[in-house]
PDB file of N, CA and C in Angstrom:
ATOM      1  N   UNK A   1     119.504  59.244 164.586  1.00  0.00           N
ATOM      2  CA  UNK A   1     119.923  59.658 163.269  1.00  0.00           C
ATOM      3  C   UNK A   1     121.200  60.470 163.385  1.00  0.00           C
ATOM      4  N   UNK A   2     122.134  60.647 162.027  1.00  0.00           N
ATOM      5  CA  UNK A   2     123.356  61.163 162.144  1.00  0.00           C
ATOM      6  C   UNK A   2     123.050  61.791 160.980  1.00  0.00           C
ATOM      7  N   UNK A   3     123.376  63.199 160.996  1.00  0.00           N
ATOM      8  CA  UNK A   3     123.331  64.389 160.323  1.00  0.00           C
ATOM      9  C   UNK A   3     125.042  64.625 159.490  1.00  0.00           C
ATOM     10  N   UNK A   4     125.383  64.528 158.518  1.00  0.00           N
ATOM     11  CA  UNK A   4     126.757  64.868 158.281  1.00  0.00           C
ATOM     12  C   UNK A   4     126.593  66.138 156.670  1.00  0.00           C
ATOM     13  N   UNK A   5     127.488  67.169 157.253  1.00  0.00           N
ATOM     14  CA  UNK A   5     127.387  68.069 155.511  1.00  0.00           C
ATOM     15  C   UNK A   5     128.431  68.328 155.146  1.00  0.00           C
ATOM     16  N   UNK A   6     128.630  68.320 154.166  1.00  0.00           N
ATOM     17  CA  UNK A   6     130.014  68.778 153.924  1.00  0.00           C
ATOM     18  C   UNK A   6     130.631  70.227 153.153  1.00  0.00           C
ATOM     19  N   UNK A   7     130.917  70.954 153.576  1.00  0.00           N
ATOM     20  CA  UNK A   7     131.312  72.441 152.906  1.00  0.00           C
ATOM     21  C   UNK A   7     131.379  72.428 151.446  1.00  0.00           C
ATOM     22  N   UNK A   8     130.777  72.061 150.611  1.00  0.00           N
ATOM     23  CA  UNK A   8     131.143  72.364 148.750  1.00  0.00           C
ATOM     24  C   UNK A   8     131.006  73.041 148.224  1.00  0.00           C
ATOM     25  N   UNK A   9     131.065  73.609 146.855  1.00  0.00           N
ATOM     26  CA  UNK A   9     130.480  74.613 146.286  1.00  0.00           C
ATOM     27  C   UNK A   9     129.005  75.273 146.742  1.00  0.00           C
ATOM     28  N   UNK A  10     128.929  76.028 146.931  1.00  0.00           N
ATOM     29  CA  UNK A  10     127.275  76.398 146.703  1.00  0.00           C
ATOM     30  C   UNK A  10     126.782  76.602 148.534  1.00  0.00           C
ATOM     31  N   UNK A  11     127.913  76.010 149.778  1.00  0.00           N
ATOM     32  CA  UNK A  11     127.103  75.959 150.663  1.00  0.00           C
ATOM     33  C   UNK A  11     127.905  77.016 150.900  1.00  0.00           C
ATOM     34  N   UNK A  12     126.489  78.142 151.693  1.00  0.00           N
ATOM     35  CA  UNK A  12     126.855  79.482 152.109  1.00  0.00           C
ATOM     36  C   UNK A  12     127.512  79.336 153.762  1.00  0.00           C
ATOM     37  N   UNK A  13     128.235  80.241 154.612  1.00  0.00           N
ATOM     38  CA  UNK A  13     128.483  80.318 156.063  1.00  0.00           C
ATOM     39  C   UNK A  13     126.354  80.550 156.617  1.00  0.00           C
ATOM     40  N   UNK A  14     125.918  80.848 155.793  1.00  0.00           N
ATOM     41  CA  UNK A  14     124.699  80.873 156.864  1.00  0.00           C
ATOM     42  C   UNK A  14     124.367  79.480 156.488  1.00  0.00           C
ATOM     43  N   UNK A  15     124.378  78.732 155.661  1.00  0.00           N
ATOM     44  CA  UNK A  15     124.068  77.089 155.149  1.00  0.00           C
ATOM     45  C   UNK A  15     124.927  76.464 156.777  1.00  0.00           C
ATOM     46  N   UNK A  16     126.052  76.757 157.023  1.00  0.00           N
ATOM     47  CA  UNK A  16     126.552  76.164 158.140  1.00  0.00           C
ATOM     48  C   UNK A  16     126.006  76.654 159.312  1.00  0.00           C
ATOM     49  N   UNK A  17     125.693  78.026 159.681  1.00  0.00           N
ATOM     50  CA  UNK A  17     125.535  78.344 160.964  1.00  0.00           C
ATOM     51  C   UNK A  17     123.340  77.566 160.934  1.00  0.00           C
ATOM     52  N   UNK A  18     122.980  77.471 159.865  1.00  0.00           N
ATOM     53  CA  UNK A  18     121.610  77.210 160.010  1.00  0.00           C
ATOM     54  C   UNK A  18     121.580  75.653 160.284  1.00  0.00           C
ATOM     55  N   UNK A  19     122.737  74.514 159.839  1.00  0.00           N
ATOM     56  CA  UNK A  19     122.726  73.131 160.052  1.00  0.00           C
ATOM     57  C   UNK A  19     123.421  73.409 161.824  1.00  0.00           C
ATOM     58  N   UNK A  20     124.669  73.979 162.062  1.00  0.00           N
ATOM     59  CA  UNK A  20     124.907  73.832 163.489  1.00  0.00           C
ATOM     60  C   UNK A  20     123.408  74.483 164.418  1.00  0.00           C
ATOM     61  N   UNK A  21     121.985  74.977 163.769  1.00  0.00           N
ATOM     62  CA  UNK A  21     121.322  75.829 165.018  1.00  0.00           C
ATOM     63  C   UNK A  21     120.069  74.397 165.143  1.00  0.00           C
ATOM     64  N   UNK A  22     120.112  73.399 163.832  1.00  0.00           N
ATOM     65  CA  UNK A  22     119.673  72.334 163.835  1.00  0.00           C
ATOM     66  C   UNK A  22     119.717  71.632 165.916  1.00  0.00           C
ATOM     67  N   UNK A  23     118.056  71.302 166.022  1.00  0.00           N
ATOM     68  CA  UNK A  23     118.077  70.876 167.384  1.00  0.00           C
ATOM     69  C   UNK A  23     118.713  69.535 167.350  1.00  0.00           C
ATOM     70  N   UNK A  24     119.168  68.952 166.180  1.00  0.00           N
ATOM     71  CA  UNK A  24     119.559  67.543 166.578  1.00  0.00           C
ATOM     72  C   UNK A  24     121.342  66.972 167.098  1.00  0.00           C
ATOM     73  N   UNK A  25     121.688  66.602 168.012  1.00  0.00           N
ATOM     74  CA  UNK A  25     122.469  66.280 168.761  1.00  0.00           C
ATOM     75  C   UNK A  25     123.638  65.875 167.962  1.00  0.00           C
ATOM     76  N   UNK A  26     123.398  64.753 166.737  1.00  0.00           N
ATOM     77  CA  UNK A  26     124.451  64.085 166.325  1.00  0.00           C
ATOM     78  C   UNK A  26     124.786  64.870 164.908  1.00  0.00           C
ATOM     79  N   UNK A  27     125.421  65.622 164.566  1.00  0.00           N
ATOM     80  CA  UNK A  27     125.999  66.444 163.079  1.00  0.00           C
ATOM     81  C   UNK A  27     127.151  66.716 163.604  1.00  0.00           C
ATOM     82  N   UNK A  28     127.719  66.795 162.162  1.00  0.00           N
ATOM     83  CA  UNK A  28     128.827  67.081 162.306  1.00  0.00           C
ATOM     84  C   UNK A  28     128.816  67.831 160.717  1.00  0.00           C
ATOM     85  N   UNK A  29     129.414  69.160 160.288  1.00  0.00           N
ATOM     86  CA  UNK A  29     129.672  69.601 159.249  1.00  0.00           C
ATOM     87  C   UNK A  29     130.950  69.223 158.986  1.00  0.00           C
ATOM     88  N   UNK A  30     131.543  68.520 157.456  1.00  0.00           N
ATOM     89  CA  UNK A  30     133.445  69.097 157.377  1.00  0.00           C
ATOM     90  C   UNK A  30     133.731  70.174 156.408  1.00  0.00           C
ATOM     91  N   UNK A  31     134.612  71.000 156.787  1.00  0.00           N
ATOM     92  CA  UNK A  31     134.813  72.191 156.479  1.00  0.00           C
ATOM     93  C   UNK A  31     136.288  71.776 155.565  1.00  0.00           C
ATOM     94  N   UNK A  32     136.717  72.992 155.147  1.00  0.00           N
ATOM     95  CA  UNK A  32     137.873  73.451 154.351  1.00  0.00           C
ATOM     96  C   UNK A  32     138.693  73.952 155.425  1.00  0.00           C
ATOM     97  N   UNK A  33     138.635  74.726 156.104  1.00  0.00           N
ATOM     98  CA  UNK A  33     139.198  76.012 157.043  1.00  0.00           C
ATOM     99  C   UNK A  33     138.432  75.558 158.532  1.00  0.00           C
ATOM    100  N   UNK A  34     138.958  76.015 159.376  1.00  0.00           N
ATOM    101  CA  UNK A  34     138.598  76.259 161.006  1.00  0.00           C
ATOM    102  C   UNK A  34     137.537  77.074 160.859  1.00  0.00           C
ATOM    103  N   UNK A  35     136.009  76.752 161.553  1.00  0.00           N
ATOM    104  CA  UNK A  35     134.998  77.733 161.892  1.00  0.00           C
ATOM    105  C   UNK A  35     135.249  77.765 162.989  1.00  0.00           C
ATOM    106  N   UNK A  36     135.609  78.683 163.773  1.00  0.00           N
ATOM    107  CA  UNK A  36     135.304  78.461 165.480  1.00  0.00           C
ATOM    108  C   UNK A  36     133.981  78.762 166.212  1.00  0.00           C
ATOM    109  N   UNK A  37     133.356  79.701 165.307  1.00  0.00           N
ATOM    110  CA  UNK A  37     131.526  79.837 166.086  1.00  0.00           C
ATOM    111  C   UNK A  37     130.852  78.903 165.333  1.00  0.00           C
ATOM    112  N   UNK A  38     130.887  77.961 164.789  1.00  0.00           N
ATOM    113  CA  UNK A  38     130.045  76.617 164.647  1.00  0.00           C
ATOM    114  C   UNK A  38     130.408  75.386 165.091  1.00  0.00           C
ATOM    115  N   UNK A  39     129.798  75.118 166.100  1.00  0.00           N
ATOM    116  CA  UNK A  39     130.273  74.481 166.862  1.00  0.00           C
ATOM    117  C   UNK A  39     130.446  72.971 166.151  1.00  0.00           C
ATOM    118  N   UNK A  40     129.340  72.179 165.382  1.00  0.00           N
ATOM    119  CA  UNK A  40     129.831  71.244 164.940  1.00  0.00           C
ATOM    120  C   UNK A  40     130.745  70.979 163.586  1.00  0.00           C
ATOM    121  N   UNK A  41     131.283  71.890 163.685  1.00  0.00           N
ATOM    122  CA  UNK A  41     132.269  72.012 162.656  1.00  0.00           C
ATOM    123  C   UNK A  41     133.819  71.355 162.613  1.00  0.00           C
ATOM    124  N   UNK A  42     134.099  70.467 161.675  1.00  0.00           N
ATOM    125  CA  UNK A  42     135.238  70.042 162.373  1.00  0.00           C
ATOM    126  C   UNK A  42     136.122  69.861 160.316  1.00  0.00           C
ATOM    127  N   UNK A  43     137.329  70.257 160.732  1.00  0.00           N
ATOM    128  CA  UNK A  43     138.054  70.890 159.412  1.00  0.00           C
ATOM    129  C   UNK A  43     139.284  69.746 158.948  1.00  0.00           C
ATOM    130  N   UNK A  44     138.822  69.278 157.591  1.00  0.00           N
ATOM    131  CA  UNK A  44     139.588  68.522 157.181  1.00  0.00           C
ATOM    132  C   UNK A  44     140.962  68.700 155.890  1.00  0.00           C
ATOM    133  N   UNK A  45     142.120  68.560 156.765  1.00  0.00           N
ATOM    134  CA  UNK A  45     143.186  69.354 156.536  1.00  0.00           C
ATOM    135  C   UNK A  45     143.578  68.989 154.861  1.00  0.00           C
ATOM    136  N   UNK A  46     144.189  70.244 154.174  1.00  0.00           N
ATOM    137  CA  UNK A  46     144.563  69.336 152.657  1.00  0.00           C
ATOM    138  C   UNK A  46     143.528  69.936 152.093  1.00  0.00           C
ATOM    139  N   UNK A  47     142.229  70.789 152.013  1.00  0.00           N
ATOM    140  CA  UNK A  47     141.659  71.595 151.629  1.00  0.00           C
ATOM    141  C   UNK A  47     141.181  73.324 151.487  1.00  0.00           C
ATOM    142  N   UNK A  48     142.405  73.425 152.706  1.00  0.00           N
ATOM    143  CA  UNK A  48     142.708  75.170 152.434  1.00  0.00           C
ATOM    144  C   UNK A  48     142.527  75.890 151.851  1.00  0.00           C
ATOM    145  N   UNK A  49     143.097  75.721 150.329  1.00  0.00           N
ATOM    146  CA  UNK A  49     143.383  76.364 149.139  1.00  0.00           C
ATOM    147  C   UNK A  49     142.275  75.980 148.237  1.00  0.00           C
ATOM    148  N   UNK A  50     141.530  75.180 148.534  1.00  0.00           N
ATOM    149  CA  UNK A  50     140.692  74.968 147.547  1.00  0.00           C
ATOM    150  C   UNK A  50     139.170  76.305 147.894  1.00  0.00           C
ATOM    151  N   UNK A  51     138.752  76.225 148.892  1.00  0.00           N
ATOM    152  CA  UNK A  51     137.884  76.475 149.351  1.00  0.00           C
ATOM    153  C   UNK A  51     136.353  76.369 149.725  1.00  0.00           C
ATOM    154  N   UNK A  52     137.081  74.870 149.859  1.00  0.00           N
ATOM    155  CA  UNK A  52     135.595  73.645 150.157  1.00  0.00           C
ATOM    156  C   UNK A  52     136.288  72.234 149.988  1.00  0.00           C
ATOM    157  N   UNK A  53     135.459  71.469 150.584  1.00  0.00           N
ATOM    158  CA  UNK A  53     135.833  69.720 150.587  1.00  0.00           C
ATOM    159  C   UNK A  53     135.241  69.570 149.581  1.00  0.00           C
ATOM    160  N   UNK A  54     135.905  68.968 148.842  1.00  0.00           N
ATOM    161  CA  UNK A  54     135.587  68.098 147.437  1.00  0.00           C
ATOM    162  C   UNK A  54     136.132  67.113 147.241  1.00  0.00           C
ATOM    163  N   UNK A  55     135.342  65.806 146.870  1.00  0.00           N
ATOM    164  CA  UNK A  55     136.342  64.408 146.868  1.00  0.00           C
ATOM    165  C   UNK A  55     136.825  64.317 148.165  1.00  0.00           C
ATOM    166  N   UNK A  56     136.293  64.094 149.200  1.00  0.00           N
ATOM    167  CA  UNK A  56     136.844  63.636 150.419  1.00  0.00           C
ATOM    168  C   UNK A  56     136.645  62.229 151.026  1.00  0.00           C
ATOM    169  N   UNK A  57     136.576  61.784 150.013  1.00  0.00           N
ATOM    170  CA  UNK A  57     136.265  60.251 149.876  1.00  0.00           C
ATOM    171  C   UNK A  57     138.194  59.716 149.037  1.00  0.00           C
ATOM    172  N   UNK A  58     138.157  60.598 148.563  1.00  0.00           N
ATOM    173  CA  UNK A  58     139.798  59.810 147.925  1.00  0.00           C
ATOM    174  C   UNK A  58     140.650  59.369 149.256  1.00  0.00           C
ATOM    175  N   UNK A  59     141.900  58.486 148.354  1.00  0.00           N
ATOM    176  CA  UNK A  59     142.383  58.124 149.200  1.00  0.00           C
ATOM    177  C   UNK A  59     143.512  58.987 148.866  1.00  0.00           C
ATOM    178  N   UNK A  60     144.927  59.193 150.366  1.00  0.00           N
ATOM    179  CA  UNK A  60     145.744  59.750 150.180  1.00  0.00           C
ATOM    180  C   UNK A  60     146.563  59.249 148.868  1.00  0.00           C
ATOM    181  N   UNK A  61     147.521  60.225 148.795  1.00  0.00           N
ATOM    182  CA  UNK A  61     148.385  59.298 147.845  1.00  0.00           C
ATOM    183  C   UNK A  61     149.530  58.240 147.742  1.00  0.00           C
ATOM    184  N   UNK A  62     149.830  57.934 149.370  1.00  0.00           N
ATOM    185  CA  UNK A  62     151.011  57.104 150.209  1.00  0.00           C
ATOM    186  C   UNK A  62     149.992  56.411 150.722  1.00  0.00           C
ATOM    187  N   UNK A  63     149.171  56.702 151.926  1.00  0.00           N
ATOM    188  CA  UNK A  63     148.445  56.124 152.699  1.00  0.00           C
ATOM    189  C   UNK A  63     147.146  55.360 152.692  1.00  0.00           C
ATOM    190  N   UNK A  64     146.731  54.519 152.859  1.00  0.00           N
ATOM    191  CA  UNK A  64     145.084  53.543 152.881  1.00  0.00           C
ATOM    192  C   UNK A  64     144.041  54.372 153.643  1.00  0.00           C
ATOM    193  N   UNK A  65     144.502  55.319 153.535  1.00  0.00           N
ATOM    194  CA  UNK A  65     143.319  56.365 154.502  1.00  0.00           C
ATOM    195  C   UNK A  65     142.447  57.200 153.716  1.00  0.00           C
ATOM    196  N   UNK A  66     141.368  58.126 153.659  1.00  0.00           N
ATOM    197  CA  UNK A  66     140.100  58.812 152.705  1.00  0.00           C
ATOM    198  C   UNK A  66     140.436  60.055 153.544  1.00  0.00           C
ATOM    199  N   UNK A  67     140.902  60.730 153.022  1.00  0.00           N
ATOM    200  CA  UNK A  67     140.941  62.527 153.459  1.00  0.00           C
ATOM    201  C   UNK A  67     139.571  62.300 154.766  1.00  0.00           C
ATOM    202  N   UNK A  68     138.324  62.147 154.136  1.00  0.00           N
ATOM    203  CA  UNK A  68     137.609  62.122 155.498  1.00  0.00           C
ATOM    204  C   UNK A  68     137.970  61.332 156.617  1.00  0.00           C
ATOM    205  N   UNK A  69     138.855  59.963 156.970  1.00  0.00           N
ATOM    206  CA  UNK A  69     138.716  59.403 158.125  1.00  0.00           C
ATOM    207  C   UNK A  69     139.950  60.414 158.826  1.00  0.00           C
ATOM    208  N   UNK A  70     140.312  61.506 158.755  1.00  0.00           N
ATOM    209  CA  UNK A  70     140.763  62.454 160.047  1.00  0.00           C
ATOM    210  C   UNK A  70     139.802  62.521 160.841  1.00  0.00           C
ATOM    211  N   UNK A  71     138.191  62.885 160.665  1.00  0.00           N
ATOM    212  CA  UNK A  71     137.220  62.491 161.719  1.00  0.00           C
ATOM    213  C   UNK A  71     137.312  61.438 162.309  1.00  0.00           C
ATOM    214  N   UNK A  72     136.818  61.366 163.689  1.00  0.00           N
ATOM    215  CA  UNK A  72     136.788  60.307 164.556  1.00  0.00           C
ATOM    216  C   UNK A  72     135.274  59.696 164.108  1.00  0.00           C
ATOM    217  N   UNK A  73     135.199  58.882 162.997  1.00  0.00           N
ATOM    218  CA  UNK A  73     133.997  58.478 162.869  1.00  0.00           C
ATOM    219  C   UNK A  73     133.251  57.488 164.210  1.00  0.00           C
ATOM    220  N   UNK A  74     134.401  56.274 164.348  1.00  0.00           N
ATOM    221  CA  UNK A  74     133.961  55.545 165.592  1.00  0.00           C
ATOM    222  C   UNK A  74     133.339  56.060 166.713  1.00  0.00           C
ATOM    223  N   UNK A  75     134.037  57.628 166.931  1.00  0.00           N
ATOM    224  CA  UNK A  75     133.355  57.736 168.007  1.00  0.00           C
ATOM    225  C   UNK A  75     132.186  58.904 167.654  1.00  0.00           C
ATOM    226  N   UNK A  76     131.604  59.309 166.784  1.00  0.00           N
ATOM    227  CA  UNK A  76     130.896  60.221 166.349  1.00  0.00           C
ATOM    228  C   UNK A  76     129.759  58.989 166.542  1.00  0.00           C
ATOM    229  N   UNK A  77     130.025  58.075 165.551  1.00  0.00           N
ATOM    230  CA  UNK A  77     128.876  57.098 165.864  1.00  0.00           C
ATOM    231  C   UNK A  77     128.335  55.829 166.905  1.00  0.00           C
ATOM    232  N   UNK A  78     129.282  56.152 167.577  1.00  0.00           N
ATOM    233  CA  UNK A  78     129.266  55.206 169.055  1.00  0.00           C
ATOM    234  C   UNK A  78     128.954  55.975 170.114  1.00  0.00           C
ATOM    235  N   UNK A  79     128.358  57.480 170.497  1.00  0.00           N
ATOM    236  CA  UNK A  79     128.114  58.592 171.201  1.00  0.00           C
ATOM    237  C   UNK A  79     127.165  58.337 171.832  1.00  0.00           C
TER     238      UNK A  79
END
């Protein structure tokens, strides 16, 4: 199984540090900002200012890409 959360409204820093203490291997949280003590935390850029991922399913506005594929999905799920 693959665990994925994403930082939105409403999720607290203990909502993240309680999914990274999760015993299961494959998660990944995406964040707004850099966590550096959660380890599966990985920060998807272009949400700074907001202060949470929202709509990270759109696509850029030049590019064929979804704000989320900055993750390495292939290899998150090929592990």
């Amino acid at each position: 199984m693959f665990f994925i959360l994403e930082k939105t409204d409403g999720c607290t820093y203990e909502d993240l540090l309680r999914f990274d203490n999760l015993s299961y291997p494959n998660k990944v949280v995406l964040t707004h900002k850099p966590y550096p003590d959660i380890k599966c935390a990985f920060q998807i850029k272009g949400y700074e200012k907001q202060g949470s991922v929202t709509d990270s399913y759109r696509y850029y506005k030049i590019l064929p890409k979804r704000f989320y594929d900055q993750f390495n999905w292939s290899k998150f799920l090929n592990q």
